[in-house]
PDB file of N, CA and C in Angstrom:
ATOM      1  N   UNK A   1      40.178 164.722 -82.286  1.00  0.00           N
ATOM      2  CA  UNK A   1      39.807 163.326 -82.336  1.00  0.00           C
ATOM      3  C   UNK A   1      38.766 163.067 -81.256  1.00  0.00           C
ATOM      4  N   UNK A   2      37.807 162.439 -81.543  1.00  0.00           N
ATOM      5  CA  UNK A   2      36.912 161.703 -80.810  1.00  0.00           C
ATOM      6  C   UNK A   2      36.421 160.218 -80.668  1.00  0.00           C
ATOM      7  N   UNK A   3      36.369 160.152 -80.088  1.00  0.00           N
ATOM      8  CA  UNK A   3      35.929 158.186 -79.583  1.00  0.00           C
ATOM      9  C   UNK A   3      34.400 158.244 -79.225  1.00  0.00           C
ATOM     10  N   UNK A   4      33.841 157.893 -79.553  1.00  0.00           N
ATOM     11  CA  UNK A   4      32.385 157.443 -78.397  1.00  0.00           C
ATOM     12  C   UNK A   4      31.576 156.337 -78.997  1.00  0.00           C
ATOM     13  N   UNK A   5      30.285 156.533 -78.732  1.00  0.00           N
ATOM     14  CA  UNK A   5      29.663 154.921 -79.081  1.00  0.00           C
ATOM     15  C   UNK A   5      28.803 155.396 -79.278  1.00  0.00           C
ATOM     16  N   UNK A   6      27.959 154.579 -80.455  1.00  0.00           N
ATOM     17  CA  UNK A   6      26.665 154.773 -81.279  1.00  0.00           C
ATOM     18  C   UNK A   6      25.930 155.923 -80.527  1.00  0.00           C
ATOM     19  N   UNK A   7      25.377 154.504 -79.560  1.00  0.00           N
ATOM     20  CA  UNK A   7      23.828 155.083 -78.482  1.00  0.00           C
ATOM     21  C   UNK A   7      24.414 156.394 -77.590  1.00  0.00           C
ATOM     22  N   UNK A   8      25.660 156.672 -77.538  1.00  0.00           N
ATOM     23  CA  UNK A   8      25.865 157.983 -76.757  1.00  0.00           C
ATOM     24  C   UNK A   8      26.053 159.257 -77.597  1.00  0.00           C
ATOM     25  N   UNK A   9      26.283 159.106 -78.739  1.00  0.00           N
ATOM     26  CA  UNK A   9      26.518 159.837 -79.602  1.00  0.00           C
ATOM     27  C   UNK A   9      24.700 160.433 -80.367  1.00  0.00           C
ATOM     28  N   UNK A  10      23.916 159.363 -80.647  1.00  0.00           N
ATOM     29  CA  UNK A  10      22.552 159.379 -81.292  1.00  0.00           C
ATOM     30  C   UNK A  10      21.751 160.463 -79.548  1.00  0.00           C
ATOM     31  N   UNK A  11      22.045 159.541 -78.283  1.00  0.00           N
ATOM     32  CA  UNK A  11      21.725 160.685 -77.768  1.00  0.00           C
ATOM     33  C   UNK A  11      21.924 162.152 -77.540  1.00  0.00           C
ATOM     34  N   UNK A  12      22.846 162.250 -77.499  1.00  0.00           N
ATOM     35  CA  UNK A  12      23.789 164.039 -77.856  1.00  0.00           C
ATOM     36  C   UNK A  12      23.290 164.861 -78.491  1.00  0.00           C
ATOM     37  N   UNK A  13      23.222 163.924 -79.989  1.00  0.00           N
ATOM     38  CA  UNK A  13      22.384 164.765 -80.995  1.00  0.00           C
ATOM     39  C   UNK A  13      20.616 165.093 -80.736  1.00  0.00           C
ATOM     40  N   UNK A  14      19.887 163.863 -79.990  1.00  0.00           N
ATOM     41  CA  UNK A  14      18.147 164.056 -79.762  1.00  0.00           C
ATOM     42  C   UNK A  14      18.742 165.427 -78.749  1.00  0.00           C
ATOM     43  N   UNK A  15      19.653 165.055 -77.841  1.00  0.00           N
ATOM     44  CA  UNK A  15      19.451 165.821 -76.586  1.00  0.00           C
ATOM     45  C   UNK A  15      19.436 167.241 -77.229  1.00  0.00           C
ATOM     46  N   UNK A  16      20.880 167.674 -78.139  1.00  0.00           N
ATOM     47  CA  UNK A  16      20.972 168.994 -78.888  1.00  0.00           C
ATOM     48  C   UNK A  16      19.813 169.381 -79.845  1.00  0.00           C
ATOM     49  N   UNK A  17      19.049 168.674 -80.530  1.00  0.00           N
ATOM     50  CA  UNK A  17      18.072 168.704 -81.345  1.00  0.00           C
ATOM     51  C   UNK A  17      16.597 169.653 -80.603  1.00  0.00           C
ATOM     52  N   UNK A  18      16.550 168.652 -79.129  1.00  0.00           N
ATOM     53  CA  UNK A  18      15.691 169.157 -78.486  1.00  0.00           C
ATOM     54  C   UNK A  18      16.038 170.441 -77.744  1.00  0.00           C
ATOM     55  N   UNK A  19      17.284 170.611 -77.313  1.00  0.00           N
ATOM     56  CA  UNK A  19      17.416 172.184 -76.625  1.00  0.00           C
ATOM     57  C   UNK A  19      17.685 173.443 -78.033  1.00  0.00           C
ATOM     58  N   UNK A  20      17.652 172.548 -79.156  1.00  0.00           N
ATOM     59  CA  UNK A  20      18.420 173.791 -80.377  1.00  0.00           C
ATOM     60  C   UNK A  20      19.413 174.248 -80.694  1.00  0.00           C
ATOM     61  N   UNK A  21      20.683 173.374 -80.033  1.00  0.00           N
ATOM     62  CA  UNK A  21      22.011 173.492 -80.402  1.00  0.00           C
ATOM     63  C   UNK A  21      22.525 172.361 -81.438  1.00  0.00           C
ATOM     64  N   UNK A  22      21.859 171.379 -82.204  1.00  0.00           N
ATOM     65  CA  UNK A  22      21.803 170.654 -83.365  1.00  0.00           C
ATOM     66  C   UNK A  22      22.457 171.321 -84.396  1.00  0.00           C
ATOM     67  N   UNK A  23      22.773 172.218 -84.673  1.00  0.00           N
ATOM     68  CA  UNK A  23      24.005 172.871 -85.376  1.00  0.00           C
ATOM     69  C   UNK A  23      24.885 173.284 -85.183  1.00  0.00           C
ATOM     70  N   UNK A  24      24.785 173.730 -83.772  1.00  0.00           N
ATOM     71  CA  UNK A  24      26.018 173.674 -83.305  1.00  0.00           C
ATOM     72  C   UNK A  24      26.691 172.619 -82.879  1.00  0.00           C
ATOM     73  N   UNK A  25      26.192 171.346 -82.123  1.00  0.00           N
ATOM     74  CA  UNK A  25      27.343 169.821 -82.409  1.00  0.00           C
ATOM     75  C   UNK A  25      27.282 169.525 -83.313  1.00  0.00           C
ATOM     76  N   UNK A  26      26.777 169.395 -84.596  1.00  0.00           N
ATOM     77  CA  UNK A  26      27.179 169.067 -86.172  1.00  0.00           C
ATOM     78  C   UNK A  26      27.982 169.538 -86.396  1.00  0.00           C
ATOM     79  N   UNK A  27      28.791 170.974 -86.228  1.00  0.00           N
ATOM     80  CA  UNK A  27      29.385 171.629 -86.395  1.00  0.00           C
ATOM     81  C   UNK A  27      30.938 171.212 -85.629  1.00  0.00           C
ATOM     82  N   UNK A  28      30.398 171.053 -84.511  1.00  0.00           N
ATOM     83  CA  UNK A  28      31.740 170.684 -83.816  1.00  0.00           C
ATOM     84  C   UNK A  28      31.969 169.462 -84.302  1.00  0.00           C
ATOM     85  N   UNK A  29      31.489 168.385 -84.798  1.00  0.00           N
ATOM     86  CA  UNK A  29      31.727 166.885 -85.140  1.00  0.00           C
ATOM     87  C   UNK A  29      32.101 167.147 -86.717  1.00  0.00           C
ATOM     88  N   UNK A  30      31.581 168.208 -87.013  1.00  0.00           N
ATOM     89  CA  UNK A  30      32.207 168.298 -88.575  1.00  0.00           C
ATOM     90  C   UNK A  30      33.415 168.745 -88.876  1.00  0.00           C
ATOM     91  N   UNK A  31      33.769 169.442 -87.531  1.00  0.00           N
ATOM     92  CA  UNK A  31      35.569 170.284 -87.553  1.00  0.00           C
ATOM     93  C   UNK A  31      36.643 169.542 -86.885  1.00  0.00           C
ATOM     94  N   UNK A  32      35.963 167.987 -86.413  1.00  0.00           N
ATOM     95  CA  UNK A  32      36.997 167.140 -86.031  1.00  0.00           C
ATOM     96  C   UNK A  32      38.034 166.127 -86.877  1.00  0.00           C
ATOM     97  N   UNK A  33      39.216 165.735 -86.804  1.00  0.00           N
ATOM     98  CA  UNK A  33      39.959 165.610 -87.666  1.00  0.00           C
ATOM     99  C   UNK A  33      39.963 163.830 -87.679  1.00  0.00           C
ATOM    100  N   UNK A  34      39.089 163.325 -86.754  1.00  0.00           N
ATOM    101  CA  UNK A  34      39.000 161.901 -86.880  1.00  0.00           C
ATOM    102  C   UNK A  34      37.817 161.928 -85.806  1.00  0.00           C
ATOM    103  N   UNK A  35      36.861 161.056 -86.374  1.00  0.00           N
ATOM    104  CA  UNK A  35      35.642 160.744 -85.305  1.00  0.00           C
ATOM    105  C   UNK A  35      35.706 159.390 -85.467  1.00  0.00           C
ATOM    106  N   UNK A  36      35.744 158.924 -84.459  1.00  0.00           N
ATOM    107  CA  UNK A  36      35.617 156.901 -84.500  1.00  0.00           C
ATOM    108  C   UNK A  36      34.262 156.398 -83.523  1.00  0.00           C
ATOM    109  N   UNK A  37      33.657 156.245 -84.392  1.00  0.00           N
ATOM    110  CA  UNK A  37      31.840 155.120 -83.464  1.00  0.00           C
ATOM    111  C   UNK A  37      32.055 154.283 -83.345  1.00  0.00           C
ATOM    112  N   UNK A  38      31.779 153.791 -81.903  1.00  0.00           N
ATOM    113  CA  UNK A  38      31.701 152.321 -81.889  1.00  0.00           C
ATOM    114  C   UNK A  38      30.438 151.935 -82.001  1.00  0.00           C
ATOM    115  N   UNK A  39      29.795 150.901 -83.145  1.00  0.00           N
ATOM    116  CA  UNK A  39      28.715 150.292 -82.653  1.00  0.00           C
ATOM    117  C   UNK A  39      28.456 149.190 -82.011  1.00  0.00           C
ATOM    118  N   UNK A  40      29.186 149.000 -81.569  1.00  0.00           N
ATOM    119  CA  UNK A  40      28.816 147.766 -80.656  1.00  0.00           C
ATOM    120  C   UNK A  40      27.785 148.360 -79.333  1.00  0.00           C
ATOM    121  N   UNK A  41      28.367 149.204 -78.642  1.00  0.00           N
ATOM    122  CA  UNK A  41      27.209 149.849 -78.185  1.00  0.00           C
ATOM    123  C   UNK A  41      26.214 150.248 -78.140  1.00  0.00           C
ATOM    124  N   UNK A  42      25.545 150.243 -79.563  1.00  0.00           N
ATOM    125  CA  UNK A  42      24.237 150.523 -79.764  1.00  0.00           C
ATOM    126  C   UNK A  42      23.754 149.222 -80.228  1.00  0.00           C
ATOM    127  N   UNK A  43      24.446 147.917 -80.415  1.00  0.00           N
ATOM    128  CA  UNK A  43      23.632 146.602 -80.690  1.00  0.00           C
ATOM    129  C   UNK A  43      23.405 146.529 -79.175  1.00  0.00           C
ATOM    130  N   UNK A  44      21.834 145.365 -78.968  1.00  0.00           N
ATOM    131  CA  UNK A  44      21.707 144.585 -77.733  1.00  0.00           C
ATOM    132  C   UNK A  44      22.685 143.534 -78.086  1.00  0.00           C
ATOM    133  N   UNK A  45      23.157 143.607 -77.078  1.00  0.00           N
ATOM    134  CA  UNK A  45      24.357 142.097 -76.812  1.00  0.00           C
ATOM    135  C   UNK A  45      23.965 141.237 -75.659  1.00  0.00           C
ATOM    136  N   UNK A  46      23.833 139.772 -76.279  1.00  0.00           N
ATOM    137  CA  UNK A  46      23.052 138.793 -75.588  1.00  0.00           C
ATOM    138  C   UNK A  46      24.132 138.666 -74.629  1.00  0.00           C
ATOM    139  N   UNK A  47      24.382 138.722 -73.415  1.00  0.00           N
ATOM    140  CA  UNK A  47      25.287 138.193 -72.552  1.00  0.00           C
ATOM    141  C   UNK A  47      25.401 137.568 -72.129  1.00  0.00           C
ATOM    142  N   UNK A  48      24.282 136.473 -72.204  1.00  0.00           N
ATOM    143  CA  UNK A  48      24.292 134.851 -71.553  1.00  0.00           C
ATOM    144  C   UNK A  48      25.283 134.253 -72.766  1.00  0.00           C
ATOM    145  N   UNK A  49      25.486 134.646 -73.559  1.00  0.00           N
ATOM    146  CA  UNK A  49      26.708 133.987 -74.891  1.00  0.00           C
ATOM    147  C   UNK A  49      28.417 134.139 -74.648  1.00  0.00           C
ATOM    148  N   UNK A  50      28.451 135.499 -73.201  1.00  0.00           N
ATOM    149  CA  UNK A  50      29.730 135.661 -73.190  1.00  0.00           C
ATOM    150  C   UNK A  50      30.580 134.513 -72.619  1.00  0.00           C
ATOM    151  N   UNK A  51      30.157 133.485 -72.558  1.00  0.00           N
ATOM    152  CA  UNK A  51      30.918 132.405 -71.941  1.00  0.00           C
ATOM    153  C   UNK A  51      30.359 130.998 -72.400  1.00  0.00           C
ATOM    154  N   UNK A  52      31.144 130.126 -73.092  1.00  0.00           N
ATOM    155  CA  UNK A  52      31.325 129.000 -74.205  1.00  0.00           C
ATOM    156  C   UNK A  52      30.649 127.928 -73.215  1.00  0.00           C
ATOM    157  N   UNK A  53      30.119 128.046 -72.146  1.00  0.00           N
ATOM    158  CA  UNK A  53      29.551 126.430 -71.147  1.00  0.00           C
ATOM    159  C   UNK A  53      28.247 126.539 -71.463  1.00  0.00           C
ATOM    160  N   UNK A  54      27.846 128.440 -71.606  1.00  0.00           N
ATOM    161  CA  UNK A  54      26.543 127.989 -71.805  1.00  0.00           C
ATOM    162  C   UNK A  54      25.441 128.279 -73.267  1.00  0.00           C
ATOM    163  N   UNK A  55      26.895 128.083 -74.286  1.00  0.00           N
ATOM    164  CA  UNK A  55      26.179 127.637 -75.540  1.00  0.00           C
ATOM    165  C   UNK A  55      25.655 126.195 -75.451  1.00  0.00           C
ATOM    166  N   UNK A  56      24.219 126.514 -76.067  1.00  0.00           N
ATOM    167  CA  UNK A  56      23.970 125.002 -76.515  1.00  0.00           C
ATOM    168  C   UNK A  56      24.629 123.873 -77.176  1.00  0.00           C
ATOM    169  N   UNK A  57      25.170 122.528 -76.818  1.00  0.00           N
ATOM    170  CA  UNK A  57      26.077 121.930 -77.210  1.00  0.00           C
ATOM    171  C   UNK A  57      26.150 121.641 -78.650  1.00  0.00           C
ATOM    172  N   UNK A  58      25.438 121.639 -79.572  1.00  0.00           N
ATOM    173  CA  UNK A  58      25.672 121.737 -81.337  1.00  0.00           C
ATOM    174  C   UNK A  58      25.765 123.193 -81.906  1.00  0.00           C
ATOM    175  N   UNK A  59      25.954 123.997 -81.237  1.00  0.00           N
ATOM    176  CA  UNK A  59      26.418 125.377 -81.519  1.00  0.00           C
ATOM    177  C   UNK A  59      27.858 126.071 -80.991  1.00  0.00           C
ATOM    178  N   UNK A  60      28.689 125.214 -80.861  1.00  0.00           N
ATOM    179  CA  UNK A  60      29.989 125.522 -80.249  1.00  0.00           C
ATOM    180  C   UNK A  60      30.613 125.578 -81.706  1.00  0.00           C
ATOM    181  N   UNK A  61      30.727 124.612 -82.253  1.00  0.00           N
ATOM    182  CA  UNK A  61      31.760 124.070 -83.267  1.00  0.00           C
ATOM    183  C   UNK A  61      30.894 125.056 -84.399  1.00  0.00           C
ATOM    184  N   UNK A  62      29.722 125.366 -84.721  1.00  0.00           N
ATOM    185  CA  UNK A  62      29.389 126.385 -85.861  1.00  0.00           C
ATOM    186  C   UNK A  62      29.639 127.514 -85.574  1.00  0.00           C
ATOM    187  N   UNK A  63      29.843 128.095 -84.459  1.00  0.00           N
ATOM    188  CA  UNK A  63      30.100 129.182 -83.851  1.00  0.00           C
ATOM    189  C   UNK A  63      32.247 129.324 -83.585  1.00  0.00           C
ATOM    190  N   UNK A  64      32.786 128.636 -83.499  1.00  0.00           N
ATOM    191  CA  UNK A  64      34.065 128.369 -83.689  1.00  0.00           C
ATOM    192  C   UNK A  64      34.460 128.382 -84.889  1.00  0.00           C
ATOM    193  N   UNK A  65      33.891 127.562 -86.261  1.00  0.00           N
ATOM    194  CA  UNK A  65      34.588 127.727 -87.369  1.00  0.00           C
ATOM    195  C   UNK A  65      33.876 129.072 -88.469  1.00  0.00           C
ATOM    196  N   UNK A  66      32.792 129.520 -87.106  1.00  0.00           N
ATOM    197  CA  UNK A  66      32.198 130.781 -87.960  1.00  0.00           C
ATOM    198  C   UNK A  66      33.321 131.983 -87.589  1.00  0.00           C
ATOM    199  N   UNK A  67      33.706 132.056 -86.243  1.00  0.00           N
ATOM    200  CA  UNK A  67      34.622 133.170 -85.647  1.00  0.00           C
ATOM    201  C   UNK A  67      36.350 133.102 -86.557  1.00  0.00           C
ATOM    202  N   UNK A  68      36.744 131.724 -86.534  1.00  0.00           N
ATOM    203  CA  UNK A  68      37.689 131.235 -87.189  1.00  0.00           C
ATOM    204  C   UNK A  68      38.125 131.530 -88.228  1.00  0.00           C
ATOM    205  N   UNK A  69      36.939 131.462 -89.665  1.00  0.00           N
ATOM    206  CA  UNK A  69      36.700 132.040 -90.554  1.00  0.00           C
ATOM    207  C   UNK A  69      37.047 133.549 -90.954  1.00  0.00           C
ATOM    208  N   UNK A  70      36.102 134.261 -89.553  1.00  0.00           N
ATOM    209  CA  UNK A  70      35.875 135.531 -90.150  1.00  0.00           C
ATOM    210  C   UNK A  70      37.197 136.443 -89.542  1.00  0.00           C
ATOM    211  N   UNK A  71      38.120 135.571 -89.160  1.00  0.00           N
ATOM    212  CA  UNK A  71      39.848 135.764 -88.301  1.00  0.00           C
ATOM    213  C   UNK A  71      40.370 135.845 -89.407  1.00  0.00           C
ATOM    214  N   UNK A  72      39.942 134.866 -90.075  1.00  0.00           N
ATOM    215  CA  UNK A  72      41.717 134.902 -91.236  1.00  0.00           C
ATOM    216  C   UNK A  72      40.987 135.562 -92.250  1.00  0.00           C
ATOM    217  N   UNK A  73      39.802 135.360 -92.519  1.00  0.00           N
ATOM    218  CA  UNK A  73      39.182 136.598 -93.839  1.00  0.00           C
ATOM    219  C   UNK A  73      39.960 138.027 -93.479  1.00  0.00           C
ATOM    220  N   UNK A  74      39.768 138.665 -92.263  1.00  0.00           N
ATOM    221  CA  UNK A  74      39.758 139.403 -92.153  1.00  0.00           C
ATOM    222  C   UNK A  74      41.901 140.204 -92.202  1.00  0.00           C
ATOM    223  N   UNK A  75      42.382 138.886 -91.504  1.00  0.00           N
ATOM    224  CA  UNK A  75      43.745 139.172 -91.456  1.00  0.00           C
ATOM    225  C   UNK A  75      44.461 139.092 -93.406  1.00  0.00           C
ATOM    226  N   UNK A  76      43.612 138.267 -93.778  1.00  0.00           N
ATOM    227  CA  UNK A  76      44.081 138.173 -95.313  1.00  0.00           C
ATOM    228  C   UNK A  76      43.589 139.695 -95.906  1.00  0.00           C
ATOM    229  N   UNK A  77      42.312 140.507 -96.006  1.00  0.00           N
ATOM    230  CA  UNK A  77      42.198 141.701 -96.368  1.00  0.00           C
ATOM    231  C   UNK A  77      43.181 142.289 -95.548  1.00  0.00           C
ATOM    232  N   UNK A  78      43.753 142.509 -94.450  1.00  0.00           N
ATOM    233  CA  UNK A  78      44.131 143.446 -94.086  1.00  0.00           C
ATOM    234  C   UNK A  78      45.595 143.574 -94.707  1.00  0.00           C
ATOM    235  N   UNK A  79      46.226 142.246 -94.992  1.00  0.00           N
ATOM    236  CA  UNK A  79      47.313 141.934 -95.358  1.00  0.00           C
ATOM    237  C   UNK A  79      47.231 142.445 -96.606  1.00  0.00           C
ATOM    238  N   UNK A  80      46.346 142.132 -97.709  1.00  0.00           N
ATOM    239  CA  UNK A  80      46.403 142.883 -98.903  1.00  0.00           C
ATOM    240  C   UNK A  80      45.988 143.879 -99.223  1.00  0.00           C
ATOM    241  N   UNK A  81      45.759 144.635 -98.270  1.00  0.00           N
ATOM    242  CA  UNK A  81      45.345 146.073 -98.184  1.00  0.00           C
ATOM    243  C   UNK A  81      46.826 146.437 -98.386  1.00  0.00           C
ATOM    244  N   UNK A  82      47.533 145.891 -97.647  1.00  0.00           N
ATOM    245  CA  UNK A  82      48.821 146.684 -96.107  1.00  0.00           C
ATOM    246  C   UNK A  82      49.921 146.488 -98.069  1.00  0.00           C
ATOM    247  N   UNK A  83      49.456 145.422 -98.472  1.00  0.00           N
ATOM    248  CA  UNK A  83      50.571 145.119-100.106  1.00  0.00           C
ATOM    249  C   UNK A  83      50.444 145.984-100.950  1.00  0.00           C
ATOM    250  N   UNK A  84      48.617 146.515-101.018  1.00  0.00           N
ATOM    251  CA  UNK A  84      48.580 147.738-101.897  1.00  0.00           C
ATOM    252  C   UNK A  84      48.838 148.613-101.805  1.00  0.00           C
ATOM    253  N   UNK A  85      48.848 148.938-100.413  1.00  0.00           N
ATOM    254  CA  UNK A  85      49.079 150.296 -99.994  1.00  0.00           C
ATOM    255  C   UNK A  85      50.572 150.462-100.005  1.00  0.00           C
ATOM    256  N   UNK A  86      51.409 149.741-100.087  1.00  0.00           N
ATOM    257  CA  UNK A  86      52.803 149.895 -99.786  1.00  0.00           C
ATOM    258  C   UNK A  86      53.332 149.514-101.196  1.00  0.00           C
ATOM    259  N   UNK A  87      52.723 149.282-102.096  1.00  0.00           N
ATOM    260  CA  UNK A  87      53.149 149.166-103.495  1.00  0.00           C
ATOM    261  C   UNK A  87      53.951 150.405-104.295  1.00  0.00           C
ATOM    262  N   UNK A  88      54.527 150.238-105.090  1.00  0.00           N
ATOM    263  CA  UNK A  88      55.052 151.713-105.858  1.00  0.00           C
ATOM    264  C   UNK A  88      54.117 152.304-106.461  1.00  0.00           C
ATOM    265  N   UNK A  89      53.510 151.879-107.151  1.00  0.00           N
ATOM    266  CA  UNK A  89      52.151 151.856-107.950  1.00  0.00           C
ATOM    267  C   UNK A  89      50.713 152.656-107.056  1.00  0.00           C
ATOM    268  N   UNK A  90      50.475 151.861-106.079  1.00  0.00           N
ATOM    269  CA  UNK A  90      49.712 151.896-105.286  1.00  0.00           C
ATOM    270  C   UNK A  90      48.112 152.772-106.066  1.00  0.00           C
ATOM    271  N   UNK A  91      47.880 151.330-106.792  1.00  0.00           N
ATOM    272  CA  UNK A  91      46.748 151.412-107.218  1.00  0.00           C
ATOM    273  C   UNK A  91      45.648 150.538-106.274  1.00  0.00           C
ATOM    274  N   UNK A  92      44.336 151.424-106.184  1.00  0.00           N
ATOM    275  CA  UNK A  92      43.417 151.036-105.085  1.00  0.00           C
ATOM    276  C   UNK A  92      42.544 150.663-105.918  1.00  0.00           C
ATOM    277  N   UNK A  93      42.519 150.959-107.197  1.00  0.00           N
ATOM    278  CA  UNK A  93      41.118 150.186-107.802  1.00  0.00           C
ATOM    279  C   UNK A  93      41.231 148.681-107.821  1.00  0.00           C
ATOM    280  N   UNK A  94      41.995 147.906-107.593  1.00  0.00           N
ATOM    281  CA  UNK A  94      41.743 146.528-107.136  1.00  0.00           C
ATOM    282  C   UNK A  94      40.988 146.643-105.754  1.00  0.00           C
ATOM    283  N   UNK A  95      41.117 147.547-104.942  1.00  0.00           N
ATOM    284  CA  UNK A  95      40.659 146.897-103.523  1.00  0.00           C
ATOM    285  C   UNK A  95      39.300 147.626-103.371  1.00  0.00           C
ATOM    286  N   UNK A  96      39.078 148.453-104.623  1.00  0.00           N
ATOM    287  CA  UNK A  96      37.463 148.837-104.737  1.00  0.00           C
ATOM    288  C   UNK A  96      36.992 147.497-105.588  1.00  0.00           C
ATOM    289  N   UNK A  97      37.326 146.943-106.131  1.00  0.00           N
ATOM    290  CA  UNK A  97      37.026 145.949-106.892  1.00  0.00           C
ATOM    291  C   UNK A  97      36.402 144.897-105.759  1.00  0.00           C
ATOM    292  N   UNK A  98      37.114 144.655-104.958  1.00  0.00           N
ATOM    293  CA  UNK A  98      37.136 143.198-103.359  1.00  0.00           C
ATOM    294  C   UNK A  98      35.946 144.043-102.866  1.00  0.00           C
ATOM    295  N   UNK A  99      36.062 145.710-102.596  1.00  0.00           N
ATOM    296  CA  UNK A  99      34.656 146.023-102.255  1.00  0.00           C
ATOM    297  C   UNK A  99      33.346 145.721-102.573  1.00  0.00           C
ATOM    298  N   UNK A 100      33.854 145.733-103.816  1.00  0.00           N
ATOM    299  CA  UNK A 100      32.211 145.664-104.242  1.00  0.00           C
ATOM    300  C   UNK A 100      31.999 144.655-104.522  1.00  0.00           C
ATOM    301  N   UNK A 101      32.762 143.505-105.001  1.00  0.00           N
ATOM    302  CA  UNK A 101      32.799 141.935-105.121  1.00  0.00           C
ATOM    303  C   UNK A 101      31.783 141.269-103.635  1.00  0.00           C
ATOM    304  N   UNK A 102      32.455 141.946-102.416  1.00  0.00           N
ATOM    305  CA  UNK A 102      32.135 141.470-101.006  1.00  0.00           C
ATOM    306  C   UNK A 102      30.841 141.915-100.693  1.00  0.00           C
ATOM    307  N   UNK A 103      30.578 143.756-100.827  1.00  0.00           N
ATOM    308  CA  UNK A 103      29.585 144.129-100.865  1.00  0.00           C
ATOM    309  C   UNK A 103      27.748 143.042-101.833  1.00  0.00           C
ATOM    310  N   UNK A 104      28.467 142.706-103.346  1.00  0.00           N
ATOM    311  CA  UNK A 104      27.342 141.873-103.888  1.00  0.00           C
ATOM    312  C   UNK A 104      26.731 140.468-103.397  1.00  0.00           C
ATOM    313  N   UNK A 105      28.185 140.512-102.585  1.00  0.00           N
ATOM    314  CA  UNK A 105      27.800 138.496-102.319  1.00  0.00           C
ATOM    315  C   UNK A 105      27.086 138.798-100.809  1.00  0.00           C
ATOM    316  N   UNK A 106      27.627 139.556-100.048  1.00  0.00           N
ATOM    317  CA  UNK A 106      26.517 139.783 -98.956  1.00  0.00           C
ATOM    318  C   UNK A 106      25.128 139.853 -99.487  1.00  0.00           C
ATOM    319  N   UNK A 107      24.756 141.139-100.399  1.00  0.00           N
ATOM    320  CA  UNK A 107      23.693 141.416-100.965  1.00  0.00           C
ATOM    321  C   UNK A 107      23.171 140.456-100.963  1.00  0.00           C
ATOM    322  N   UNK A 108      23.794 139.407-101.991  1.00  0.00           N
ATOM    323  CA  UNK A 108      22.837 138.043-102.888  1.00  0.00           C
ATOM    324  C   UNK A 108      22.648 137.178-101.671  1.00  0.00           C
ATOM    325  N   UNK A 109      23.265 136.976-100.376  1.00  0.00           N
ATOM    326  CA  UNK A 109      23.125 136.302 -99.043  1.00  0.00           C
ATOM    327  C   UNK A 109      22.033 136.863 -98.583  1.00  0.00           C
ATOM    328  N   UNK A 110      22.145 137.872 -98.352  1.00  0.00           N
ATOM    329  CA  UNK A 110      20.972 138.784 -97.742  1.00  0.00           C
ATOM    330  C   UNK A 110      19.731 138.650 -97.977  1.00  0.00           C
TER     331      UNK A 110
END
C-alpha cells in the first residue's frame, strides 16, 4: 500500500524518467496492492479562503448551501452504494447507471 500526493508522485516519475529508472517505478507502483493519490496536492489552493471572515460578504451563504449540498449528495450515494453492496442480489448495474447519469449532467454543465 501506498499513500502520496499528485505533485509528489508526477515528480518521482520526471525524476525516474530523467535518470532511466521509469520502468522500474512503474513497475514497483504496478505490484502494489492499493495505491491512493491525493489530489488535492497538486491543485493551487487559495488560502486566503481558509477562513469564513475573509470571504466576501455575498459569498458566504452560496458557498454554505454549495458545501451543504455536496454533504448530503455525497452521504446519500454513499448510503446507496453501502444498500447495494450489502444486498443478496448485489447487482451494481444500477450504480453504473447513477454513474453515468452523474457523469452526463456534469458533461451537459460543463
Amino acid at each position: 500500500m501506498l499513500f502520496t500526493y499528485a505533485n509528489e508522485l508526477i515528480e518521482q516519475l520526471m525524476a525516474a524518467k530523467v535518470n532511466g529508472s521509469f520502468g522500474k517505478k512503474l513497475q514497483i507502483l504496478g505490484h502494489l496492492e492499493l495505491l491512493i493519490i491525493d489530489e488535492l496536492g497538486y491543485l493551487a489552493i487559495n488560502l486566503e479562503l481558509k477562513d469564513t471572515s475573509t470571504l466576501p460578504s455575498g459569498l458566504f451563504i452560496p458557498y454554505t448551501i454549495g458545501f451543504l449540498s455536496s454533504f448530503l449528495a455525497g452521504l446519500w450515494a454513499i448510503r446507496w452504494l453501502l444498500e447495494i453492496l450489502t444486498h443478496p442480489q448485489n447487482k451494481l448495474i444500477y450504480f453504473a447507471y447513477y454513474c453515468w447519469l452523474i457523469g452526463l449532467i456534469f458533461f451537459w454543465l460543463v
